[in-house]
N, C-alpha and C. Protein backbone atom coordinates (compact mmCIF):
# COMPACT_ATOMS: atom_id res chain seq x y z
N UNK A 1 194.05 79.70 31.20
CA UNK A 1 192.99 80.33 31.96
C UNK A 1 192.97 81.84 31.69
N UNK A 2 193.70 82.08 32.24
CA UNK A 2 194.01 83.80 31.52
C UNK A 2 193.76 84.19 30.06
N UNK A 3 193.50 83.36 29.17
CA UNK A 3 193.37 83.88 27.53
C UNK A 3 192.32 83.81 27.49
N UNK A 4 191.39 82.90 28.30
CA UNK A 4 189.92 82.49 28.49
C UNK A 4 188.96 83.49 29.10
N UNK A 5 189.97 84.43 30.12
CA UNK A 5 189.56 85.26 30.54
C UNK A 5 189.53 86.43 29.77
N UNK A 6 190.54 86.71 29.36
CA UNK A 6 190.77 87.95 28.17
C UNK A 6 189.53 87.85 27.00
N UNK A 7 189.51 86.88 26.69
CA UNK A 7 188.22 86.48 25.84
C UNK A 7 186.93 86.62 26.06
N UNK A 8 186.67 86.22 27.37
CA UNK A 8 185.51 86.27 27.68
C UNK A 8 185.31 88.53 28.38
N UNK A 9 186.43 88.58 28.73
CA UNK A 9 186.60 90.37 28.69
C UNK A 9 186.19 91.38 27.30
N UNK A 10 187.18 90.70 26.52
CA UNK A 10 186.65 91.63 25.13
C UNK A 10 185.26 90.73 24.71
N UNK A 11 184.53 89.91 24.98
CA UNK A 11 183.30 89.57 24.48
C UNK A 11 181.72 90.47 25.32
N UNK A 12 182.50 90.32 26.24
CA UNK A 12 181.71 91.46 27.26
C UNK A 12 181.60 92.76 26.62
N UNK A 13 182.80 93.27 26.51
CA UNK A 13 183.39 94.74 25.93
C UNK A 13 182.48 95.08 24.87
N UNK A 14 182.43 94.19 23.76
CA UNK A 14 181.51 94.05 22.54
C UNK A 14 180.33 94.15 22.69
N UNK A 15 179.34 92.95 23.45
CA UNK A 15 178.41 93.15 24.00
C UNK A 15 177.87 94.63 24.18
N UNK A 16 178.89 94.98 25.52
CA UNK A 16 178.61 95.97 26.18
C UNK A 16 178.66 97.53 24.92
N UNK A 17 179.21 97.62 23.84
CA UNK A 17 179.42 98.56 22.98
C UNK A 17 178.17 98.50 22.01
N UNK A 18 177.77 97.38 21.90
CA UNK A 18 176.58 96.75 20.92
C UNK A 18 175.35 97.67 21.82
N UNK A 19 175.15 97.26 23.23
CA UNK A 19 173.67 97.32 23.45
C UNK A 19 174.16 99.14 24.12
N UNK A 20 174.63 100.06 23.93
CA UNK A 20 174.31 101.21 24.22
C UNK A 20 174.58 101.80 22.74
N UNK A 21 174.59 101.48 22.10
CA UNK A 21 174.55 102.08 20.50
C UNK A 21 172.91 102.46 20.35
N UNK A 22 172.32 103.78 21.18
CA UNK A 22 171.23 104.10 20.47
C UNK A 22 171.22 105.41 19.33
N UNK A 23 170.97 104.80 18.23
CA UNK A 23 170.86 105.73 17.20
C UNK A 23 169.33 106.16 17.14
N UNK A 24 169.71 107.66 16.99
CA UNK A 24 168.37 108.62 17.25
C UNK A 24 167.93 109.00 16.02
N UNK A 25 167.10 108.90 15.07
CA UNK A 25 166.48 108.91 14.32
C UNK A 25 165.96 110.29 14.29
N UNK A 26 165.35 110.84 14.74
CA UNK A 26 165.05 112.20 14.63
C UNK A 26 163.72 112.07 15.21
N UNK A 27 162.85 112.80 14.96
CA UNK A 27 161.03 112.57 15.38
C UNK A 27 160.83 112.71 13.90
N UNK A 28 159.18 112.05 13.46
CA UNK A 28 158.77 112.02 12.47
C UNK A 28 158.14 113.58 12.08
N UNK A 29 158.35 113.77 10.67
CA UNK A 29 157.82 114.83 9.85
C UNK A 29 157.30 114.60 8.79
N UNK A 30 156.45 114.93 7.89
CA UNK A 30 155.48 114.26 6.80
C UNK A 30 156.41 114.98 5.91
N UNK A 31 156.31 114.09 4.53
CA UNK A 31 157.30 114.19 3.15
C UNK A 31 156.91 116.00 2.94
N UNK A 32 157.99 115.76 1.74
CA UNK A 32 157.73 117.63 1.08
C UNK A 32 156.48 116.36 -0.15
N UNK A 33 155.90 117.66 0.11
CA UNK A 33 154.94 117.37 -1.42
C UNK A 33 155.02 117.95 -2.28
N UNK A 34 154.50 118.39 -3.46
CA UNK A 34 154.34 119.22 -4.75
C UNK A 34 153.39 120.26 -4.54
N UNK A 35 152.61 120.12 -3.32
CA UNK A 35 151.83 121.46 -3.14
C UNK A 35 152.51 122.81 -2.12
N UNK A 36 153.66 121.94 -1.27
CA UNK A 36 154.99 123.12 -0.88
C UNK A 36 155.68 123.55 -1.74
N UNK A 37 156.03 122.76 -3.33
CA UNK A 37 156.73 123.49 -4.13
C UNK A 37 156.29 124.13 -4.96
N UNK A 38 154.90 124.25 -5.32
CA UNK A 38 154.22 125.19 -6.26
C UNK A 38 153.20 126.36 -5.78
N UNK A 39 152.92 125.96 -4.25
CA UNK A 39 152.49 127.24 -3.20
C UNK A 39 153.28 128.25 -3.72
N UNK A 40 152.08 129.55 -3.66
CA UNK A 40 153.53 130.94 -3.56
C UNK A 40 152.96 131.64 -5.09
N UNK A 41 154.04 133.00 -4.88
CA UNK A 41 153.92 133.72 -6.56
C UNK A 41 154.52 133.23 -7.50
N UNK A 42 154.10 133.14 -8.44
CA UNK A 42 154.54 133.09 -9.84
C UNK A 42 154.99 134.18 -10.75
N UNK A 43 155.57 134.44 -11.12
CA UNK A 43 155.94 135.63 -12.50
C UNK A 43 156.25 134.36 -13.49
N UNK A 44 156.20 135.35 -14.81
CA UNK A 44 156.09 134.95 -15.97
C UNK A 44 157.55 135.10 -16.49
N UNK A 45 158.29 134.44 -16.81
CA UNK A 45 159.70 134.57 -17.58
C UNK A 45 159.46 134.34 -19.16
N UNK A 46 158.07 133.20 -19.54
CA UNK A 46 158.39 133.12 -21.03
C UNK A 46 156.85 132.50 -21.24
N UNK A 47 156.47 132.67 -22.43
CA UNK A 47 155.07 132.26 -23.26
C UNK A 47 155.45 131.77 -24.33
N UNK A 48 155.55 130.36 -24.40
CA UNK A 48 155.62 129.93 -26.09
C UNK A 48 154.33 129.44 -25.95
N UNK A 49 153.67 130.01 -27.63
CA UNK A 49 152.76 129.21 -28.22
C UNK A 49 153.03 128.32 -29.42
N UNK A 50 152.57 126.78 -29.03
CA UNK A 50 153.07 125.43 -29.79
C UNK A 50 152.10 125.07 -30.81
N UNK A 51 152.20 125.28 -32.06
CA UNK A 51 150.90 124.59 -33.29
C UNK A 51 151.35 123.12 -32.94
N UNK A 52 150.49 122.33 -32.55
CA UNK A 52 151.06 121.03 -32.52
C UNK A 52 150.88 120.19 -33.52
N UNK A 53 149.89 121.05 -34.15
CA UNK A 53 149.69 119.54 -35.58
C UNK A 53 150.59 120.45 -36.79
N UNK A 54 151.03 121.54 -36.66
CA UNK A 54 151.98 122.21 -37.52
C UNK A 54 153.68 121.69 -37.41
N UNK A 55 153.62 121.36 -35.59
CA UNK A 55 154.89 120.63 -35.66
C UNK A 55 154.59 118.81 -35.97
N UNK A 56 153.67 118.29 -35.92
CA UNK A 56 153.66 116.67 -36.23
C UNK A 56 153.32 116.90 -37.56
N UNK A 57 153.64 118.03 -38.85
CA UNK A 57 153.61 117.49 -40.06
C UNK A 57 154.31 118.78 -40.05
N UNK A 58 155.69 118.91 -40.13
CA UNK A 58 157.11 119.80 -40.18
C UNK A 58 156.72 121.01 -40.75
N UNK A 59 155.83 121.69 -40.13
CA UNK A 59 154.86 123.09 -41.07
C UNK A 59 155.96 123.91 -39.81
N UNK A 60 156.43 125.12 -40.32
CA UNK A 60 157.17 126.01 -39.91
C UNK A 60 156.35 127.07 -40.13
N UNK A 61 156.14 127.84 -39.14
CA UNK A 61 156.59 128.12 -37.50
C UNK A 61 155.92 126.71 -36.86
N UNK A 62 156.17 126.73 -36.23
CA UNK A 62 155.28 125.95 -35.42
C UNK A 62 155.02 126.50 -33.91
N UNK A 63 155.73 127.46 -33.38
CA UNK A 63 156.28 128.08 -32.79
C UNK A 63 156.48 129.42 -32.23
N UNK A 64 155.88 130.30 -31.16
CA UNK A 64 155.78 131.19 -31.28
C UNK A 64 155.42 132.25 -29.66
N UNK A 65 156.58 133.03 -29.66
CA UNK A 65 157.14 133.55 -28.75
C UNK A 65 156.13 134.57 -28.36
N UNK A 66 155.38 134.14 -27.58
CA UNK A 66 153.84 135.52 -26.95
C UNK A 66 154.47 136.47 -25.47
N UNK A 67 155.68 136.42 -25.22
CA UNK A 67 156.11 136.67 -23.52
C UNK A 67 155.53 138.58 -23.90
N UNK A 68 156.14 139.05 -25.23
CA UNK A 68 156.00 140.25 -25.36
C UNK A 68 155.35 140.56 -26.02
N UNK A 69 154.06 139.73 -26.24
CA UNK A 69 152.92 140.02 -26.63
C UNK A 69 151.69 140.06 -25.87
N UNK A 70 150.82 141.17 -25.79
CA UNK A 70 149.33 141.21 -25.24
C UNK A 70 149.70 141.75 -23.86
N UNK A 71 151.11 142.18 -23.40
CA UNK A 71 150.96 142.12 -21.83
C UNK A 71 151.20 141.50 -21.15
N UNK A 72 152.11 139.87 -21.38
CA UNK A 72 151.98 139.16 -21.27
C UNK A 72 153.26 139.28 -19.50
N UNK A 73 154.40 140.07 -20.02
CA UNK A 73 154.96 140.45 -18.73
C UNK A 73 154.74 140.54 -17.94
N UNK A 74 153.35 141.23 -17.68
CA UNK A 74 152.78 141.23 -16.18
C UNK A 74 151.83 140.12 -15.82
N UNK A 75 152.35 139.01 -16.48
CA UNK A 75 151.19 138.19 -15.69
C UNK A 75 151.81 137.35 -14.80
N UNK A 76 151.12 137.24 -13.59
CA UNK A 76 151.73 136.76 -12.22
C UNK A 76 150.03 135.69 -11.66
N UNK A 77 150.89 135.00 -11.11
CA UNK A 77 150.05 133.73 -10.98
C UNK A 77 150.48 133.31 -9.22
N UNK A 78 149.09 133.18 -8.45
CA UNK A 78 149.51 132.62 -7.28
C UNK A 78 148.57 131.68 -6.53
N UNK A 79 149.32 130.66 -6.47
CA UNK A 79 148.87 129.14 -6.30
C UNK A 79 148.66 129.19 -4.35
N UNK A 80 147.19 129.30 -3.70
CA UNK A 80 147.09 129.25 -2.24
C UNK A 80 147.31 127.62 -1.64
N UNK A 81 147.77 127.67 -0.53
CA UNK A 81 147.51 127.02 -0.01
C UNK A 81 146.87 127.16 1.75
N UNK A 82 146.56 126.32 2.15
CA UNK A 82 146.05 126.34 3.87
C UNK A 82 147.38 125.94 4.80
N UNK A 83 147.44 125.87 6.04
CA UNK A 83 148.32 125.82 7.05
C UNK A 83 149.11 124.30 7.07
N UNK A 84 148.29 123.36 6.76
CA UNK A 84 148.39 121.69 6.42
C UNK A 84 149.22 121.78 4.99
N UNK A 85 149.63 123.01 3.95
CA UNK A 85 149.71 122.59 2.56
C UNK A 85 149.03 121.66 1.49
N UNK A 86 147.42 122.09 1.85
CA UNK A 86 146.50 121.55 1.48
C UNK A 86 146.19 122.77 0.03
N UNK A 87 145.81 122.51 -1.13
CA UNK A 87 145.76 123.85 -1.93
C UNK A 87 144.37 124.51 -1.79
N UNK A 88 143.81 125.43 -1.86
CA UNK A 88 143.00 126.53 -1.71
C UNK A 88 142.52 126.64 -3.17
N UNK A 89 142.58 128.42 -3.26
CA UNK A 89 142.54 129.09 -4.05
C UNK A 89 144.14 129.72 -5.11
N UNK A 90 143.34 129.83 -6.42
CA UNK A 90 144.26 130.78 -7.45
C UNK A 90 144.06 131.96 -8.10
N UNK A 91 145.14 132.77 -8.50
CA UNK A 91 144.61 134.31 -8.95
C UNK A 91 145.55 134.45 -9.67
N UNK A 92 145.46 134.76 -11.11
CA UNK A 92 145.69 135.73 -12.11
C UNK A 92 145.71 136.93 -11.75
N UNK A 93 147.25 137.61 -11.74
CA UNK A 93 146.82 139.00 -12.00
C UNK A 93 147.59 139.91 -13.36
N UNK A 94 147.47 140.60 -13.26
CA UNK A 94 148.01 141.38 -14.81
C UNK A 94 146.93 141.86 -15.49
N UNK A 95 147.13 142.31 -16.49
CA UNK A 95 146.50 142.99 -17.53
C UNK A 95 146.56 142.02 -18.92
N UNK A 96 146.39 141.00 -19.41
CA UNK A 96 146.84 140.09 -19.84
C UNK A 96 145.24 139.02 -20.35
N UNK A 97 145.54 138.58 -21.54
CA UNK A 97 144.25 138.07 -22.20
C UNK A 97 144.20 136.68 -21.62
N UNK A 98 142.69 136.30 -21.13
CA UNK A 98 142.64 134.91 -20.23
C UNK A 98 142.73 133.89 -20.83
N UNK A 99 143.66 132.79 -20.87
CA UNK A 99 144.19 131.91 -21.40
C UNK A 99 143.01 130.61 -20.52
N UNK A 100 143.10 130.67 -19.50
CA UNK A 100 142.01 129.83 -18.87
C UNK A 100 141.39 130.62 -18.07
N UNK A 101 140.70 130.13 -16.51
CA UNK A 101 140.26 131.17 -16.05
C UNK A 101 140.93 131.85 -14.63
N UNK A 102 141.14 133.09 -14.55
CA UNK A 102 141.88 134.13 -14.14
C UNK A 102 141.68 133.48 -12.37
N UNK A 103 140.68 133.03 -12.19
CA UNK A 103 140.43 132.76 -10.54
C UNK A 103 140.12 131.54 -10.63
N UNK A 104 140.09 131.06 -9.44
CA UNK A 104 139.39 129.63 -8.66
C UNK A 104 140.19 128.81 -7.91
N UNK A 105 139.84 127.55 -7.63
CA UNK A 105 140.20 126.81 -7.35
C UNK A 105 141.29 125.55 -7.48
N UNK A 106 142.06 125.24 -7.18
CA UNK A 106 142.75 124.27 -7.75
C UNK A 106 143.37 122.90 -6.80
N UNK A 107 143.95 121.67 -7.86
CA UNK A 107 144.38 120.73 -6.94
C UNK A 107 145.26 119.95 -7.96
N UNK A 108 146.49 118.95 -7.84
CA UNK A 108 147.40 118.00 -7.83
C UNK A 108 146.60 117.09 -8.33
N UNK A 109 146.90 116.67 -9.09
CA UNK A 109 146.65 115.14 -9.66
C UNK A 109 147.31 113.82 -9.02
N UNK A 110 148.42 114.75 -8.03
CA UNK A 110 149.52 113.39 -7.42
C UNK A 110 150.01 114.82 -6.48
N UNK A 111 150.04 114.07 -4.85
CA UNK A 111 150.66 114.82 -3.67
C UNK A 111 152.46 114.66 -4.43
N UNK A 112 152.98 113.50 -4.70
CA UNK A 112 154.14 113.30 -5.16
C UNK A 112 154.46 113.25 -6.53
N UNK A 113 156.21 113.42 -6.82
CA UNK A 113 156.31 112.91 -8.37
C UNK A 113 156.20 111.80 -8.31
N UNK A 114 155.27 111.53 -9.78
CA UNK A 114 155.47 110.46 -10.32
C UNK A 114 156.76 109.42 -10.81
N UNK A 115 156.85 108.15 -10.30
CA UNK A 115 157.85 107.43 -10.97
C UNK A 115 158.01 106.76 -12.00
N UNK A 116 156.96 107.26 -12.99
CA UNK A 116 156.51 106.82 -14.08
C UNK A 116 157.14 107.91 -15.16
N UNK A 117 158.05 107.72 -15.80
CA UNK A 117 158.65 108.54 -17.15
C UNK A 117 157.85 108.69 -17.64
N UNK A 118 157.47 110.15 -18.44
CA UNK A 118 156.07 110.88 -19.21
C UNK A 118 154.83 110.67 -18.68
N UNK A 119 154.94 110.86 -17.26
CA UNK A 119 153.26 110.64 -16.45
C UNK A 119 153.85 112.11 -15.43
N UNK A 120 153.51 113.13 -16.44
CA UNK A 120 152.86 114.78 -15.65
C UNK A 120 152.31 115.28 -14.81
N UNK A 121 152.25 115.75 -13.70
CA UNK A 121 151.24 116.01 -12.39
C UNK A 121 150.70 116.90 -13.51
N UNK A 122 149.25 116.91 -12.82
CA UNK A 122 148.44 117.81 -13.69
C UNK A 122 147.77 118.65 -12.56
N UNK A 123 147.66 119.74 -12.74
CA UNK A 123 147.25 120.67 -11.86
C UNK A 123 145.42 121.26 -12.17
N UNK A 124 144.64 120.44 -11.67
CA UNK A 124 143.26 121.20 -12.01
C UNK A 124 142.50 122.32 -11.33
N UNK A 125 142.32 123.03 -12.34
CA UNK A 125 141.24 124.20 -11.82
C UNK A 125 140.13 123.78 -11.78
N UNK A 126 139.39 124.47 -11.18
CA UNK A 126 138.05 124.45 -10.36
C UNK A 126 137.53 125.53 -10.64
N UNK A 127 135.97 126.07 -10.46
CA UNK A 127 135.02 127.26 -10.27
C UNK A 127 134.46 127.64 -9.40
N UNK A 128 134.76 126.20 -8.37
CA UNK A 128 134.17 126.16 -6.88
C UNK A 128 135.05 125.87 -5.96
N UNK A 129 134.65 126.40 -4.59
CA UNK A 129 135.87 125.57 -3.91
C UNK A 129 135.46 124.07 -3.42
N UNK A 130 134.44 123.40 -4.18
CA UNK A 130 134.22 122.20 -3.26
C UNK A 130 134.78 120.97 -4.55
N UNK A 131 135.13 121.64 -5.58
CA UNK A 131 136.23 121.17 -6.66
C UNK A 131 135.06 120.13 -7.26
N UNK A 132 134.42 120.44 -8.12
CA UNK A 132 133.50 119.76 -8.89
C UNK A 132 133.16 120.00 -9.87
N UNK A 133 133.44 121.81 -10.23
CA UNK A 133 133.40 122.16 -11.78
C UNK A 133 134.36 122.47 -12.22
N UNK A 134 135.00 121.43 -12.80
CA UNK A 134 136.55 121.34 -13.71
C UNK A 134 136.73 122.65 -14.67
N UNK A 135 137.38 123.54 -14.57
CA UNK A 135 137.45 124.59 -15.69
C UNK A 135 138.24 123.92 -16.89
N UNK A 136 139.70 124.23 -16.03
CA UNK A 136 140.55 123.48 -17.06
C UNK A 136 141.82 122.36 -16.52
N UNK A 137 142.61 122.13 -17.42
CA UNK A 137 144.10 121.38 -16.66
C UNK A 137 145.31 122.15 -16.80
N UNK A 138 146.14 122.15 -16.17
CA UNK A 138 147.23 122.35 -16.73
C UNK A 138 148.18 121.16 -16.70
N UNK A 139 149.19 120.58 -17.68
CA UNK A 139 150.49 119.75 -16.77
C UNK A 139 151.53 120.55 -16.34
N UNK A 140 152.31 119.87 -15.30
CA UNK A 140 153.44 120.42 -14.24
C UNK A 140 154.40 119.71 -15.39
N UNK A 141 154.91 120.40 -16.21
CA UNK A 141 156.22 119.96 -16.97
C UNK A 141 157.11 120.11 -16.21
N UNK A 142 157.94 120.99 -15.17
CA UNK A 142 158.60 120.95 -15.02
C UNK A 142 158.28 121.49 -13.30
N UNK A 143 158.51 120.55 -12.15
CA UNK A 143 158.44 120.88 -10.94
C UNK A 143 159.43 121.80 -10.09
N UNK A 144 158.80 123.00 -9.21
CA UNK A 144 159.86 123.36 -8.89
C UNK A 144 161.03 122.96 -7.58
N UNK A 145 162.30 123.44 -8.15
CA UNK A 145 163.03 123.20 -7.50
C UNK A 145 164.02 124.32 -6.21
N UNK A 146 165.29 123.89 -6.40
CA UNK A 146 165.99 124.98 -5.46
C UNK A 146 165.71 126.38 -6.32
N UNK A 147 166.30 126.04 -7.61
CA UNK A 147 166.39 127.54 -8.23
C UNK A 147 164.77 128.50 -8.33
N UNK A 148 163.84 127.84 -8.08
CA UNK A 148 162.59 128.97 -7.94
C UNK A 148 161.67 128.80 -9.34
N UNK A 149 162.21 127.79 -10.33
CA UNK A 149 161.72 127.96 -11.67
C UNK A 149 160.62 126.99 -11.81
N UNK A 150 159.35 127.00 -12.45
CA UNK A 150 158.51 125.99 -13.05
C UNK A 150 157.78 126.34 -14.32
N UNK A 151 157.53 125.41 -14.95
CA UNK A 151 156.88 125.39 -15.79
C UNK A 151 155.19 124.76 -16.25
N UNK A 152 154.40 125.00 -16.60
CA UNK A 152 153.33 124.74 -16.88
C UNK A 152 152.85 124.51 -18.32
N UNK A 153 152.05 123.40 -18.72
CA UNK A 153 151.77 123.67 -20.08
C UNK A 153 150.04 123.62 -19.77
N UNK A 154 149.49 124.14 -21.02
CA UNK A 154 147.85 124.44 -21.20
C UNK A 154 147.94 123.78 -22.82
N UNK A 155 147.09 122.46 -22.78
CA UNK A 155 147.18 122.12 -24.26
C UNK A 155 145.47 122.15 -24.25
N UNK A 156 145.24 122.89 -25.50
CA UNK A 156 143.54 122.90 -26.54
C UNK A 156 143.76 121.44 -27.15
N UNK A 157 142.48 120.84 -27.50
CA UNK A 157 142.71 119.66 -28.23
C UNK A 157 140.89 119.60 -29.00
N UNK A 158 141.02 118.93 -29.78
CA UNK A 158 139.54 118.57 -30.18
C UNK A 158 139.33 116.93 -30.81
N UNK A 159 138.41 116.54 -30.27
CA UNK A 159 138.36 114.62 -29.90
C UNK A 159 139.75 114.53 -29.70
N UNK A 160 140.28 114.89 -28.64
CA UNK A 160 140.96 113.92 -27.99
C UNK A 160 142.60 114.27 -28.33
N UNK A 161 142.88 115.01 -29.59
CA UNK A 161 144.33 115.41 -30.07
C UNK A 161 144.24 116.79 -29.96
N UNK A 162 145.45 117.10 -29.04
CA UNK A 162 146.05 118.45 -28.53
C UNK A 162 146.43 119.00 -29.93
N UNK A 163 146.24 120.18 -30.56
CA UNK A 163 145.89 120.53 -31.55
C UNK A 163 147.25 122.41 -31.38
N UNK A 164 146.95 122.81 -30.18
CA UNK A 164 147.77 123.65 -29.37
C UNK A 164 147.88 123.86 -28.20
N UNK A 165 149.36 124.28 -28.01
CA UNK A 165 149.36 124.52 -26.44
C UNK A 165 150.13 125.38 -25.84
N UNK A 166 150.73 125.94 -24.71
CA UNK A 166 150.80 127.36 -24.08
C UNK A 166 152.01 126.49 -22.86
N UNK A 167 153.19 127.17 -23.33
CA UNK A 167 154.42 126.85 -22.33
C UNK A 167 154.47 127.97 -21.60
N UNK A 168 154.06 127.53 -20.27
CA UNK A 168 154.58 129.08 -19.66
C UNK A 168 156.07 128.69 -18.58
N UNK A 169 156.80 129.51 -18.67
CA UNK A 169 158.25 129.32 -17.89
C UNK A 169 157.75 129.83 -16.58
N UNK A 170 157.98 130.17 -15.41
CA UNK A 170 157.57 131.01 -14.32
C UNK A 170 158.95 130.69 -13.41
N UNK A 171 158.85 132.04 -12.92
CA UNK A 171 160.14 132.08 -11.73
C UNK A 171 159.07 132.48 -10.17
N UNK A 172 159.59 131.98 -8.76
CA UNK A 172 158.66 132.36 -8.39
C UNK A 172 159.25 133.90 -7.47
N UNK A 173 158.64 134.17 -6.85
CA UNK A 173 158.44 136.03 -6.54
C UNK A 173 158.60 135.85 -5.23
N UNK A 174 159.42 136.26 -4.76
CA UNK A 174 159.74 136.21 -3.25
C UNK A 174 159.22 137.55 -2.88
């Protein structure tokens, strides 16, 4: 009788440890997106320009270092966003020859990264803010992270083959 009791004590005990186990979860908050990590200033750390059909048939240079060319140091880039981290407006500033266009509008091709290996967020400009006249693209080669760094590429192409294109490195500007 007594072991029956002990038993039926620690089954209680258990019970009783089971149903006050509330784990608190936190309150809900919406994901980080790619428009919190590319909000903000940009500076310029590096400009390669890529011959791309000079590198797909081994033509040397192919290659070619513009950071300290044209001015290129002062060019600073800043991606708006609204209160939601919804994107806005963009501005070029520097003294620096326009690679696309210096103002407008822009938006994400994807709120998130992709889980698709070699599928690029692409970042489009606009002329308007109601985003309907495409200027140009850029891809997000490289998203930013803790360290502050991203990268952008701008590829020219004609029917359809990228022909050249424009690596820019960027650190961002606190």
């Amino acid at each position: 009788m007594r072991c029956k009791s002990i038993y039926w004590l620690a089954l209680m005990m258990c019970l009783f440890a089971i149903g006050c186990d509330n784990t608190e979860d936190g309150s809900y908050v919406d994901p980080i997106t790619i428009y919190e990590k590319v909000s903000g200033n940009w500076g310029l750390t590096n400009l390669k320009m890529v011959d791309d059909f000079a590198k797909a048939n081994a033509i040397e240079p192919s290659e070619e270092n513009l950071s300290t060319y044209f001015n290129y140091e002062d060019f600073k880039i800043k991606f708006n966003v609204d209160e939601k981290n919804n994107p806005t407006s963009y501005e070029v500033t520097g003294n620096v020859p326009a690679l696309f266009a210096p103002k407008g509008y822009w938006k994400l091709s994807s709120d998130f990264q992709p889980t698709t290996p070699g599928n690029a967020v692409k970042i489009y400009l606009y002329s308007d803010a109601q985003k309907t006249q495409k200027t140009d693209e850029l891809r997000l080669t490289s998203i930013p992270g803790k360290g502050g760094e991203m990268e952008i590429q701008l590829a020219r192409a004609s029917g359809g083959t990228v022909f050249l294109s424009y690596v820019f490195k960027l650190n961002a500007i606190k």
